[in-house]
Each structure stands twice: as C-alpha cells, then as structure tokens.
PDB file of N, CA and C in Angstrom:
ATOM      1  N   UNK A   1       0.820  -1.195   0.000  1.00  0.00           N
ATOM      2  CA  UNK A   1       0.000   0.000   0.000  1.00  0.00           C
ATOM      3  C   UNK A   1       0.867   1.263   0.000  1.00  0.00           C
ATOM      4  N   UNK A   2       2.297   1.293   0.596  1.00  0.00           N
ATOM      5  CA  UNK A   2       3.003   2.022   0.651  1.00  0.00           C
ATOM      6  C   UNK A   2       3.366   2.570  -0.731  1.00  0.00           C
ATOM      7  N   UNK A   3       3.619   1.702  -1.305  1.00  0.00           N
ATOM      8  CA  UNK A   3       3.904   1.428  -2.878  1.00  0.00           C
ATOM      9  C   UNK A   3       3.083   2.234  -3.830  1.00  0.00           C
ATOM     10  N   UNK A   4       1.442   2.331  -3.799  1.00  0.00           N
ATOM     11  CA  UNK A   4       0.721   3.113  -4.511  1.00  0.00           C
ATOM     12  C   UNK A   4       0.352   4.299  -3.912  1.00  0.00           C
ATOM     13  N   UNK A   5       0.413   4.548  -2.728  1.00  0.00           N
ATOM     14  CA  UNK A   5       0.836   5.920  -1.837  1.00  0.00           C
ATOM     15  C   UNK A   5       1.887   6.822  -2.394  1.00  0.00           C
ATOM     16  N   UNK A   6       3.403   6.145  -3.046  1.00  0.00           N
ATOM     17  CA  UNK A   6       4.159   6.724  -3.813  1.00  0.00           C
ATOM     18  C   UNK A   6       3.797   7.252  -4.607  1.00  0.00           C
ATOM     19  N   UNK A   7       3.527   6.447  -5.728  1.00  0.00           N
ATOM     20  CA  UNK A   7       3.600   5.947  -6.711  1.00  0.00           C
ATOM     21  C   UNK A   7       2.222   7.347  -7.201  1.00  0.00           C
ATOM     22  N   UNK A   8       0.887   7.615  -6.201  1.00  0.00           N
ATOM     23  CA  UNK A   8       0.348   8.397  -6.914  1.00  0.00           C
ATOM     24  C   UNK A   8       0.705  10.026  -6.456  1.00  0.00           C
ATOM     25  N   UNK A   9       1.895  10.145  -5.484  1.00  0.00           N
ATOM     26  CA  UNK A   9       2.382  11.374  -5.105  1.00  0.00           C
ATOM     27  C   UNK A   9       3.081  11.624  -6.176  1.00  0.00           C
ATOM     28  N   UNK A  10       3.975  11.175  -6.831  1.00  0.00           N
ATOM     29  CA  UNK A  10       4.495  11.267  -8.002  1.00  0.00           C
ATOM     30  C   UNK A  10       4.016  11.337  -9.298  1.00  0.00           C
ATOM     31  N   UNK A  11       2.634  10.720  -9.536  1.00  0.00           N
ATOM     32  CA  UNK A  11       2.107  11.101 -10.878  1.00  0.00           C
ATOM     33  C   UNK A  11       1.456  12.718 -10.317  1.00  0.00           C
ATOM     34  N   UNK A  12       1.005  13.040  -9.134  1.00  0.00           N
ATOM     35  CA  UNK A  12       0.581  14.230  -9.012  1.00  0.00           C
ATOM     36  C   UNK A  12       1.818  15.352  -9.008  1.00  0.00           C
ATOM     37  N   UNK A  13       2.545  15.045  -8.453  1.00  0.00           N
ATOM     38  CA  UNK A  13       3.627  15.845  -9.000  1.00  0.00           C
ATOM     39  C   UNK A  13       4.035  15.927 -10.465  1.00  0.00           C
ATOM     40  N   UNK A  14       3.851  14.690 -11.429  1.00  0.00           N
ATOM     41  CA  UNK A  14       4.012  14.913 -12.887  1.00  0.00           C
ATOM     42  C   UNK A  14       2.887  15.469 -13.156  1.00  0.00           C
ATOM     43  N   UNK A  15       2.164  15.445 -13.093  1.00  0.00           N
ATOM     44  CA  UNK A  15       0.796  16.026 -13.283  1.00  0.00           C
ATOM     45  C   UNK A  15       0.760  17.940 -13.068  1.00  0.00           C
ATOM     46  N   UNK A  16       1.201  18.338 -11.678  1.00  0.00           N
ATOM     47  CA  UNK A  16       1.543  19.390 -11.261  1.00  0.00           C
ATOM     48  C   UNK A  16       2.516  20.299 -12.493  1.00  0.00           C
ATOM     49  N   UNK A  17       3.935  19.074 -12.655  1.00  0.00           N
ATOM     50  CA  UNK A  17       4.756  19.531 -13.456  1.00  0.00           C
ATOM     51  C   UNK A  17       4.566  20.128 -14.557  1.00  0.00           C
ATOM     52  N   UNK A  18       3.397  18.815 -15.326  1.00  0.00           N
ATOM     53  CA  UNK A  18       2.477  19.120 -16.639  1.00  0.00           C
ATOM     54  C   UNK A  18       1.743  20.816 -16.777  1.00  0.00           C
ATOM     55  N   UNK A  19       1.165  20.840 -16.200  1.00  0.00           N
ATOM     56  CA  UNK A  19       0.425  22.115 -15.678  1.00  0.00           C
ATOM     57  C   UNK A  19       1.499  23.225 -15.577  1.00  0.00           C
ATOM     58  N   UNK A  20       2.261  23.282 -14.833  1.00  0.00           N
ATOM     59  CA  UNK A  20       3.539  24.539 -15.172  1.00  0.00           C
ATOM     60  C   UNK A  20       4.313  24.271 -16.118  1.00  0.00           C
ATOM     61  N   UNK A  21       4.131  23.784 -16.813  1.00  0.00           N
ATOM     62  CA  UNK A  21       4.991  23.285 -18.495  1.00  0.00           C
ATOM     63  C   UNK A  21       3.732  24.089 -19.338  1.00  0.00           C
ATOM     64  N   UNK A  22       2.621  23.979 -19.249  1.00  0.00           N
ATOM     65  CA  UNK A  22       1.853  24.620 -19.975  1.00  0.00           C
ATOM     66  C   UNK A  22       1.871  26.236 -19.720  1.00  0.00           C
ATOM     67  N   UNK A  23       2.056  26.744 -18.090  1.00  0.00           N
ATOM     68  CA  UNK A  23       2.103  27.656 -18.099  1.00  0.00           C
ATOM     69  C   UNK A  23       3.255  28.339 -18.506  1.00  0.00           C
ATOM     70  N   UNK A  24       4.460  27.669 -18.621  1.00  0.00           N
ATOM     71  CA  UNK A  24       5.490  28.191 -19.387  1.00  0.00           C
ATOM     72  C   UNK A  24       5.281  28.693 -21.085  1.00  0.00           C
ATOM     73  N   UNK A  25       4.745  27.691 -21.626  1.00  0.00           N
ATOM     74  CA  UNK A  25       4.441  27.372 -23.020  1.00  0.00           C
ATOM     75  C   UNK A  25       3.593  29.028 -22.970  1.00  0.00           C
ATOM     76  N   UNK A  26       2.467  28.968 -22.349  1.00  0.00           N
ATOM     77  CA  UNK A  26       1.875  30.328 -22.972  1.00  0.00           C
ATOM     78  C   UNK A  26       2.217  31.334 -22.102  1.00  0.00           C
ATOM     79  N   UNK A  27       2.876  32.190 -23.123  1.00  0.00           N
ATOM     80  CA  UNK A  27       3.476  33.476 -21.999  1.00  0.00           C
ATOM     81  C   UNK A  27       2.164  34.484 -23.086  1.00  0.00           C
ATOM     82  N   UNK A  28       1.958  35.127 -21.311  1.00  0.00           N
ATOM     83  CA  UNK A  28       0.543  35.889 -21.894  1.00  0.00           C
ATOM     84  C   UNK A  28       1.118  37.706 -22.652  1.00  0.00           C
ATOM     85  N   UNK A  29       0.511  37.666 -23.528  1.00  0.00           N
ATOM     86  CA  UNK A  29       0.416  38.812 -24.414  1.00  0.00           C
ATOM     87  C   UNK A  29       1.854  38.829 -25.820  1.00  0.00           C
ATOM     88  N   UNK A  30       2.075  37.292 -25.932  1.00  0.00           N
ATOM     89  CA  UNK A  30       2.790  37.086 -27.219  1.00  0.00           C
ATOM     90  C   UNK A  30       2.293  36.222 -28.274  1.00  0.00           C
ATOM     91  N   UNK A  31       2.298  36.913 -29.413  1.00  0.00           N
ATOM     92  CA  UNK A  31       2.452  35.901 -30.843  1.00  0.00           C
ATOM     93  C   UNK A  31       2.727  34.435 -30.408  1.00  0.00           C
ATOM     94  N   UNK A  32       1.647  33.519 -30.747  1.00  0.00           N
ATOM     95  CA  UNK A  32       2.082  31.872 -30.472  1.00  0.00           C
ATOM     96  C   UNK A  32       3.427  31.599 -31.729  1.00  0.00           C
ATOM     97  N   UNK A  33       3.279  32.346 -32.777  1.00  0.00           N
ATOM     98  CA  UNK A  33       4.025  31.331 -33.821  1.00  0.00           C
ATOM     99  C   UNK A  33       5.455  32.531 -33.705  1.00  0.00           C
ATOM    100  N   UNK A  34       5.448  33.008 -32.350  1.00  0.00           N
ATOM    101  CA  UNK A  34       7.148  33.977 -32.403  1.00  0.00           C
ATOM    102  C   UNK A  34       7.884  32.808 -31.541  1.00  0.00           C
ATOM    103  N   UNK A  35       9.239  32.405 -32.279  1.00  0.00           N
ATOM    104  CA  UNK A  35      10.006  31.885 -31.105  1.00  0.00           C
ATOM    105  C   UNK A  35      10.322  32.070 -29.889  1.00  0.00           C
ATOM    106  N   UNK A  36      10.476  31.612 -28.801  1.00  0.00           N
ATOM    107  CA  UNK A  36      11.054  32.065 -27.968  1.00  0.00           C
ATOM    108  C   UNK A  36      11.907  31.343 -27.320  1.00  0.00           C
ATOM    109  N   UNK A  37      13.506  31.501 -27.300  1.00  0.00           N
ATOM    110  CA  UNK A  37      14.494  30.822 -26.964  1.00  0.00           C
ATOM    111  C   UNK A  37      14.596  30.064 -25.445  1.00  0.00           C
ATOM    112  N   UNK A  38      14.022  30.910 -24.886  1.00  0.00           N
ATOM    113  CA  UNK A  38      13.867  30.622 -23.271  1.00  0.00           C
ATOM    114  C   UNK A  38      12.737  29.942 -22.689  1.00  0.00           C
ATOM    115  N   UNK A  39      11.629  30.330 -23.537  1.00  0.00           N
ATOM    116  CA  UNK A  39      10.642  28.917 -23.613  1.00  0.00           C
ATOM    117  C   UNK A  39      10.535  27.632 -23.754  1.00  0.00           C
ATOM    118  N   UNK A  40      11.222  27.785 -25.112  1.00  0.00           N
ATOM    119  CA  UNK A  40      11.936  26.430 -25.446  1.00  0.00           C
ATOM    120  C   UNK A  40      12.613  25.683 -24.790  1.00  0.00           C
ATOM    121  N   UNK A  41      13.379  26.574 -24.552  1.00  0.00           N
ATOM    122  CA  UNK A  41      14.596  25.838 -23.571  1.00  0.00           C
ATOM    123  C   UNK A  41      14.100  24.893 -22.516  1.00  0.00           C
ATOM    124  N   UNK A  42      13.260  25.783 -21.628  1.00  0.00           N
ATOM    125  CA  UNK A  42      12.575  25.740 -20.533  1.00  0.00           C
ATOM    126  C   UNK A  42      11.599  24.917 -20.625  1.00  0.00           C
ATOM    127  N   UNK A  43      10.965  24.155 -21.718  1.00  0.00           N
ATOM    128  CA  UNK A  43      10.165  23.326 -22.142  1.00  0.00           C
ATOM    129  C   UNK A  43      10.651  22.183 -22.161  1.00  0.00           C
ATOM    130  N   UNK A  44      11.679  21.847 -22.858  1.00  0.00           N
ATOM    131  CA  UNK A  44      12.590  21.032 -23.375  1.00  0.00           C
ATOM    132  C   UNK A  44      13.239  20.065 -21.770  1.00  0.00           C
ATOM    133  N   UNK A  45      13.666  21.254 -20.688  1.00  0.00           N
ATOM    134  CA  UNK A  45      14.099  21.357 -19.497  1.00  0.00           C
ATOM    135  C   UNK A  45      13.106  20.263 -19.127  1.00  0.00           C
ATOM    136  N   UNK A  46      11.882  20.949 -18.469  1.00  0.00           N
ATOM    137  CA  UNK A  46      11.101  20.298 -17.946  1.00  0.00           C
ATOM    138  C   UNK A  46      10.935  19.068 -18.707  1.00  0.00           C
ATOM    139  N   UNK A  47      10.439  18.893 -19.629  1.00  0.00           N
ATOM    140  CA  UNK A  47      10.005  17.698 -20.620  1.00  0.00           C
ATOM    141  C   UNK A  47      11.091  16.107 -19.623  1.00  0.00           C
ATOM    142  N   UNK A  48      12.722  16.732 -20.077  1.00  0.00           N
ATOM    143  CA  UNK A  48      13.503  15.956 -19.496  1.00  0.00           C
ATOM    144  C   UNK A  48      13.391  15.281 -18.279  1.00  0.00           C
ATOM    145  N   UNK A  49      12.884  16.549 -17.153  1.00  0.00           N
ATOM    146  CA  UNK A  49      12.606  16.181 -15.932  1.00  0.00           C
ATOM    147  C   UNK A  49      11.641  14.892 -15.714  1.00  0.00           C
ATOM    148  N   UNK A  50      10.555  15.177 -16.513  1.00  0.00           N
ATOM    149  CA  UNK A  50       9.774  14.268 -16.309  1.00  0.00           C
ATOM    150  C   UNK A  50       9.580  12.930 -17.069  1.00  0.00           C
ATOM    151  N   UNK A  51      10.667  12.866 -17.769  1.00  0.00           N
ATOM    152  CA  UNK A  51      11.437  11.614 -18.250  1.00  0.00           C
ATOM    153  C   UNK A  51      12.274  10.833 -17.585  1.00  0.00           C
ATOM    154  N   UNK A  52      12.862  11.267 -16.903  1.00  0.00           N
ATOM    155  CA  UNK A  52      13.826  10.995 -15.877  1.00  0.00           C
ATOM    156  C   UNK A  52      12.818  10.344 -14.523  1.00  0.00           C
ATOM    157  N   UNK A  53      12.035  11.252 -14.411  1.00  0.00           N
ATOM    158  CA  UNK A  53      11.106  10.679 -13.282  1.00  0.00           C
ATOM    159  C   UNK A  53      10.246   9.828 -13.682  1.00  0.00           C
ATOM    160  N   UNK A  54      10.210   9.393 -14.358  1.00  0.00           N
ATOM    161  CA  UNK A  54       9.575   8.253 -15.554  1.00  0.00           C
ATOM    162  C   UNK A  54      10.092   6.893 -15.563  1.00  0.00           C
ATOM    163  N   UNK A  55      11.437   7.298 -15.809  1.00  0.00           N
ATOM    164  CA  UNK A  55      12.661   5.810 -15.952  1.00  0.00           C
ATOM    165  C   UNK A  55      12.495   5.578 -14.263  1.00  0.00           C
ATOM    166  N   UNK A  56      12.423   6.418 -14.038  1.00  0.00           N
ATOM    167  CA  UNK A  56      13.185   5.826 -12.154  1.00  0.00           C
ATOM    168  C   UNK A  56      11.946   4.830 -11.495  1.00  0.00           C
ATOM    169  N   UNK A  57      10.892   6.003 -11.670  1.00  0.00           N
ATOM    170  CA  UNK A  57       9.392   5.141 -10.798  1.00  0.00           C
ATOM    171  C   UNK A  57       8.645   4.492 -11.140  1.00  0.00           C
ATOM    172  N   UNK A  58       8.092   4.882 -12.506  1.00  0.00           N
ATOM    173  CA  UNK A  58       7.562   3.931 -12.976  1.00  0.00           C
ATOM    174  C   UNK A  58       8.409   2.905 -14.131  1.00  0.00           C
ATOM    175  N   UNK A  59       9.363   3.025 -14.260  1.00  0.00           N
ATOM    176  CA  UNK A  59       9.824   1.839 -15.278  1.00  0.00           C
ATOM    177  C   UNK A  59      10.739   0.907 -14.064  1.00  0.00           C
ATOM    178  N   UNK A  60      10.851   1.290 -12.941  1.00  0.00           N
ATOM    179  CA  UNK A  60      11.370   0.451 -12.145  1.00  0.00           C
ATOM    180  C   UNK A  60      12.930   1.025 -12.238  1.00  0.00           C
ATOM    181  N   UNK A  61      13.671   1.408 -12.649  1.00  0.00           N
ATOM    182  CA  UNK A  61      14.876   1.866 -12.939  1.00  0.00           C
ATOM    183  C   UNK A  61      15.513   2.237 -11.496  1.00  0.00           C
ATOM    184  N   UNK A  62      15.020   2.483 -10.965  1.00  0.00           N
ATOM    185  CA  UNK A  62      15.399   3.110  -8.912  1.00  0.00           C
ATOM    186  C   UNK A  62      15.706   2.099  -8.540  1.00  0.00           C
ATOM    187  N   UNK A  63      15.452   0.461  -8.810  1.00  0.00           N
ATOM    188  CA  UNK A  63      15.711  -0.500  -8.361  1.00  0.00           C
ATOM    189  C   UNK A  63      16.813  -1.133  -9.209  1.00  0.00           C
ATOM    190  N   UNK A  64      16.830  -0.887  -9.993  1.00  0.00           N
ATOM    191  CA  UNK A  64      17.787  -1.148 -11.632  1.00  0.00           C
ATOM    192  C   UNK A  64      19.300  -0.805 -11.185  1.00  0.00           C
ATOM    193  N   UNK A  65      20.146  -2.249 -11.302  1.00  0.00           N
ATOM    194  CA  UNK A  65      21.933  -1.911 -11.252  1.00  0.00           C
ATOM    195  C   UNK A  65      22.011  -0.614 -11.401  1.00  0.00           C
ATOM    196  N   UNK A  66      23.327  -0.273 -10.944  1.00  0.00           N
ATOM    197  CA  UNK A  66      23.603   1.077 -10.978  1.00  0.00           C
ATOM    198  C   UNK A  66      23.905   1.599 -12.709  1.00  0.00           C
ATOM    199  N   UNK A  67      24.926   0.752 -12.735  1.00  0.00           N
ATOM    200  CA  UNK A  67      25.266   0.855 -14.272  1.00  0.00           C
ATOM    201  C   UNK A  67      23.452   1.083 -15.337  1.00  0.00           C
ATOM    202  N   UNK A  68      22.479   1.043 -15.209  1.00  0.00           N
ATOM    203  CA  UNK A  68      21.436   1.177 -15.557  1.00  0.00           C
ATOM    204  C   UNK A  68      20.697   2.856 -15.564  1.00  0.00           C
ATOM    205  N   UNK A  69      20.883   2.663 -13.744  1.00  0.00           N
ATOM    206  CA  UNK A  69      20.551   3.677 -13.542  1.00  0.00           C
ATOM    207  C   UNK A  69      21.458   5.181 -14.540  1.00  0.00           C
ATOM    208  N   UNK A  70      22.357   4.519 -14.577  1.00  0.00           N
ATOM    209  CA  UNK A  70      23.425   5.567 -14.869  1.00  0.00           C
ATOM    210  C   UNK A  70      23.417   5.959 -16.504  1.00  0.00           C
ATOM    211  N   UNK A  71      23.208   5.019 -16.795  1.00  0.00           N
ATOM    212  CA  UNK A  71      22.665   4.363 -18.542  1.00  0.00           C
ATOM    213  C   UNK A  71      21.665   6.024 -18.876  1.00  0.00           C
ATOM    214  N   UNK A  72      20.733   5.409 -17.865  1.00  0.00           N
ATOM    215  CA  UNK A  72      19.074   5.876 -18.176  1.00  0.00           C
ATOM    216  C   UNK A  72      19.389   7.314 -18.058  1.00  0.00           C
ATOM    217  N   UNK A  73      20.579   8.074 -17.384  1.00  0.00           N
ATOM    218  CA  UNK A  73      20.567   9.333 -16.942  1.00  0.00           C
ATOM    219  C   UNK A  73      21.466  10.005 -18.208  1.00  0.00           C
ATOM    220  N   UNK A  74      22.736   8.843 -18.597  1.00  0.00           N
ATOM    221  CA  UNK A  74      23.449   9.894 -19.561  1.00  0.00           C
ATOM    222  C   UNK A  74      22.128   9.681 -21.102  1.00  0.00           C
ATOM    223  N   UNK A  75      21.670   8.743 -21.217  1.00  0.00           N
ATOM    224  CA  UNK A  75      20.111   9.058 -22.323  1.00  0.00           C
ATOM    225  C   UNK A  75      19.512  10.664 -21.966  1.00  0.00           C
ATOM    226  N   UNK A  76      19.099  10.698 -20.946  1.00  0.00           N
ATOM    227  CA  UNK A  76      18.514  12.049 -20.692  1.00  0.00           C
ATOM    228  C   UNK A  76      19.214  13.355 -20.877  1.00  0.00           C
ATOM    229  N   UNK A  77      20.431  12.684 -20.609  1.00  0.00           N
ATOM    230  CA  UNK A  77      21.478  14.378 -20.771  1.00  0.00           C
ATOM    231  C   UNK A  77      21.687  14.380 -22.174  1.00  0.00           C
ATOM    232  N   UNK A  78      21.779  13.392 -23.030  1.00  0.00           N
ATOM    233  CA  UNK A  78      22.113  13.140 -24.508  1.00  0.00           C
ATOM    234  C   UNK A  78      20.908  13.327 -25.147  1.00  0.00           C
ATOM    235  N   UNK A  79      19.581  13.460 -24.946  1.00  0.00           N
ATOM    236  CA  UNK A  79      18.776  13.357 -25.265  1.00  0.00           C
ATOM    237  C   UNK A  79      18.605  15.058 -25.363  1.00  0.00           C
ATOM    238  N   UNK A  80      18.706  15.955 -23.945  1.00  0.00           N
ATOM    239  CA  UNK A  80      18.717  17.548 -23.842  1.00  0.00           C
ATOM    240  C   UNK A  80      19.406  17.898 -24.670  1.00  0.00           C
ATOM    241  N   UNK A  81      20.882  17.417 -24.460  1.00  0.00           N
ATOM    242  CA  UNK A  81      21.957  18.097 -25.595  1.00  0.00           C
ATOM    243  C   UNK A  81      21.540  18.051 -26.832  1.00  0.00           C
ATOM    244  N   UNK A  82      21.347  17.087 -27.278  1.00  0.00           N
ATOM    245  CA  UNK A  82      20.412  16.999 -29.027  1.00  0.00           C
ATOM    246  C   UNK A  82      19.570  18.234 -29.062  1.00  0.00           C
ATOM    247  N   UNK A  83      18.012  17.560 -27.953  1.00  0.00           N
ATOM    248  CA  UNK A  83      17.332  19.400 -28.476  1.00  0.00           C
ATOM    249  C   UNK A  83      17.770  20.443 -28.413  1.00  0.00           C
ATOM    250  N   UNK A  84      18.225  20.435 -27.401  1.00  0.00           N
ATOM    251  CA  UNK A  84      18.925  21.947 -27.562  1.00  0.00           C
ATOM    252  C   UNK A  84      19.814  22.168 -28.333  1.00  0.00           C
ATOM    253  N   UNK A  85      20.920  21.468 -28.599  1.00  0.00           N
ATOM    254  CA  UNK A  85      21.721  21.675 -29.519  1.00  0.00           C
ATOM    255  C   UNK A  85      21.092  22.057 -30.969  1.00  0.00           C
ATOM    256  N   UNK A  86      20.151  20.994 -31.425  1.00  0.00           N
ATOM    257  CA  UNK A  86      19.427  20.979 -32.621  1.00  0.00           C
ATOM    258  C   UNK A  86      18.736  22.569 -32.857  1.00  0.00           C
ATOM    259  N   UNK A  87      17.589  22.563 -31.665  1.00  0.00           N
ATOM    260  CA  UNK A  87      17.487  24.061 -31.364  1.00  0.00           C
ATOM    261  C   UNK A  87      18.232  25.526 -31.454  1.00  0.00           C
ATOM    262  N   UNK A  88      18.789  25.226 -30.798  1.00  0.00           N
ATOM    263  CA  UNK A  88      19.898  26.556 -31.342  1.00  0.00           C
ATOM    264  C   UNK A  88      20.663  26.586 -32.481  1.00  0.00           C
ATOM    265  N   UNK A  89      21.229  25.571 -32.689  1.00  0.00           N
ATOM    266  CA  UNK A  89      21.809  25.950 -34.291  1.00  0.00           C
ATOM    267  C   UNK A  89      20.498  26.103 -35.145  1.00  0.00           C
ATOM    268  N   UNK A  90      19.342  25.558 -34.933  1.00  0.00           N
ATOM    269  CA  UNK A  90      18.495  26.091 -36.296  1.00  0.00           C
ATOM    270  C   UNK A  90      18.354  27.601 -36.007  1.00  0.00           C
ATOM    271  N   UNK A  91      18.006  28.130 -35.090  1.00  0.00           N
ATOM    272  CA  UNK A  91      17.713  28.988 -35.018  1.00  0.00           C
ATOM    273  C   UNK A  91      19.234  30.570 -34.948  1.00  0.00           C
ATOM    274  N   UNK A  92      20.499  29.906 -35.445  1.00  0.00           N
ATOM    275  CA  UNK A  92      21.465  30.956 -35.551  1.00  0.00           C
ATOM    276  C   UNK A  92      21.645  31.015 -37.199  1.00  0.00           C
TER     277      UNK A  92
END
C-alpha cells in the first residue's frame, strides 16, 4: 500500500509539473508562432525532468543496477543536448 501511496504522489507531481509546463508554453500577451528561446529551452528542461522521473518510478529503474541507472541518466542528458543543440543551431 506504501507502494501506490508513492507511486500516486508522483504522478501528481508529474501532473503538477504538466500544468507549469503549460504555463510556461503560454506566456501571456505574445504571438504563439514567435520563437522564444527561453521557452523552449525551458520546455525542453522540464520535458527531461519528467522523463527521468519516468525511468526511475515507474519503469522500475530506482531498483535497476547502478550501471542502468546511470545508462538511463546519460540518455537524458544526450537526449537535452540533441534538443537543444538541434534548437539553437536552427535557429542561428
């Protein structure tokens, strides 16, 4: 019971997360189709976060060899570096 006690503090926190990811996304009194570098970013940011908190709790990964755990984390940093990377050079 302990287990789904977690387990739904954490989807409410992704859930929570979800919800200020949206409020990032619309910044009030701008053009939707103007870039914005820091949005993005900041989108991208979060997105990660809750990928990461993804692998760990619900894919079981928190329990997962270390070498796994460790796996699952440089994916996430390799995964940011891409968008963003990808991101900014399109946009220079």
């Amino acid at each position: 019971m302990r287990s789904d006690n977690r387990l739904l503090g954490i989807w409410l926190a992704l859930s929570a997360i979800t919800l200020a990811q949206l409020g990032v996304g619309s910044v009030a009194g701008r053009d939707v189709l103007t870039p914005n570098a820091a949005v993005t970013a900041g989108a991208i940011v979060i997105a990660l976060v809750k990928v990461r908190v993804i692998f760990r709790e619900f894919m079981e990964v928190r329990h997962a060899p270390r070498s796994l755990c460790r796996l699952t984390d440089l994916w996430v940093a390799f995964a940011g570096v891409s968008l963003l990377g990808v991101y900014f050079a399109g946009t220079a």
